[in-house]
Protein backbone atom coordinates (compact mmCIF):
# COMPACT_ATOMS: atom_id res chain seq x y z
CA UNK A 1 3.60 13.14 -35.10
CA UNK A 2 1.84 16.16 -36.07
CA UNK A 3 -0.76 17.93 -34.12
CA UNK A 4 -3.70 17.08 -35.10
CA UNK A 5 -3.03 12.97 -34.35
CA UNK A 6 -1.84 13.77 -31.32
CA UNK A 7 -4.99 15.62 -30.23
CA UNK A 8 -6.83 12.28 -32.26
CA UNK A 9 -4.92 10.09 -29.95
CA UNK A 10 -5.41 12.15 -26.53
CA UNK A 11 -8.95 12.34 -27.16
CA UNK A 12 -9.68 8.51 -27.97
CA UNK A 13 -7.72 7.91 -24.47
CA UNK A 14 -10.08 10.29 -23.03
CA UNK A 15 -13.43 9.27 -24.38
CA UNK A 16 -12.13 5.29 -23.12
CA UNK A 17 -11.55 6.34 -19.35
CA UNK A 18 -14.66 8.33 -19.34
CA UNK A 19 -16.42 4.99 -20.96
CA UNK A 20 -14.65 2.76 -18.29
CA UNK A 21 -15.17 5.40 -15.23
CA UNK A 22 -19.62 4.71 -16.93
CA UNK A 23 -19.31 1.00 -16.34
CA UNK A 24 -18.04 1.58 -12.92
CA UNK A 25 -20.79 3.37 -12.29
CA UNK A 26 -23.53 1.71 -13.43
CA UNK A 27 -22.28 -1.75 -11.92
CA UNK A 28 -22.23 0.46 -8.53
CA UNK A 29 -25.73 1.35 -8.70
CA UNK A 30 -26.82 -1.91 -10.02
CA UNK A 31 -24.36 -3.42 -6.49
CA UNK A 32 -26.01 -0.43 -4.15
CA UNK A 33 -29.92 -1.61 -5.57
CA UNK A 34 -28.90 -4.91 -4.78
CA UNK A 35 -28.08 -4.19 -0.80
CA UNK A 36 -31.02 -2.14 -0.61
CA UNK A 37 -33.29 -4.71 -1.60
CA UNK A 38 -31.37 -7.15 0.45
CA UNK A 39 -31.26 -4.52 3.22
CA UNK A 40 -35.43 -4.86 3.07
CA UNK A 41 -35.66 -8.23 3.19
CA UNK A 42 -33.90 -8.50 6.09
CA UNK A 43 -35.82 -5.96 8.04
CA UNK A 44 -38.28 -8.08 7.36
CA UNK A 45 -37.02 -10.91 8.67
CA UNK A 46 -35.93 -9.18 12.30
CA UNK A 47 -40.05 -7.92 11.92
CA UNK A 48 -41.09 -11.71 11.99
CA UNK A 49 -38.56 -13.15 14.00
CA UNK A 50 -39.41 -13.96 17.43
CA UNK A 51 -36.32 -15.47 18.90
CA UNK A 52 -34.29 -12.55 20.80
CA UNK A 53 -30.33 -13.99 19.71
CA UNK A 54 -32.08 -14.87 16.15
CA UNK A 55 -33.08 -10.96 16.23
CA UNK A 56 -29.75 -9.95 17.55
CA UNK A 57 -27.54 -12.08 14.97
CA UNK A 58 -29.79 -10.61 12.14
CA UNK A 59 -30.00 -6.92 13.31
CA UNK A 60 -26.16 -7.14 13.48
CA UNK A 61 -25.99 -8.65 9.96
CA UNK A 62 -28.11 -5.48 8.91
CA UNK A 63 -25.58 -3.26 10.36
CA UNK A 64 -23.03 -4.37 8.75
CA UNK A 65 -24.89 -4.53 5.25
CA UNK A 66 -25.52 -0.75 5.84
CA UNK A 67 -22.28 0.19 6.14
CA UNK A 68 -21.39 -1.27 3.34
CA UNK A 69 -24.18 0.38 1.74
CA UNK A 70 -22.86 3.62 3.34
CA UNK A 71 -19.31 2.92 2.09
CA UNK A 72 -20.94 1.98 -1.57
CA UNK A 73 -22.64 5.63 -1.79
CA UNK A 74 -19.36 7.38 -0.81
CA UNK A 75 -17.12 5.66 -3.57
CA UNK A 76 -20.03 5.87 -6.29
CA UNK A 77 -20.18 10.01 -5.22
CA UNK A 78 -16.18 10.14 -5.65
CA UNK A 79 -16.71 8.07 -9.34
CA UNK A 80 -18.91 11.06 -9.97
């Protein structure tokens, strides 16, 4: 092959994991916006929940959700 496919060839490759590497990303933030809003909704639930355990079992739910959120951030920053 001559030169100037080959640098045809490497640069379609390129421009497809750079596309790929843009989905990931976007369906990250669109996954991240989707615990934060679920992250809300359940503060609001511990706000207006008056049984103690109830309050427990959801404030540990919320922990959990947040560091997933937490873990979510870090991979999206490495995508970057």
């Amino acid at each position: 092959m001559k030169r100037k496919k080959l640098l045809q060839k490497l640069a379609d490759y390129l421009s497809l994991d750079q596309r790929s590497l843009r989905k990931k990303r976007e369906k990250m933030r669109e996954v991240l916006k989707q615990l934060r809003e679920k992250e809300h909704k359940l503060k609001k639930r511990i706000e207006h929940e008056h049984d103690p355990a109830r309050q427990l079992q959801l404030s540990r739910e919320l922990d959990i959700l947040l560091a997933q959120r937490r873990k979510g951030i870090a991979v999206l920053k490495e995508l970057k």
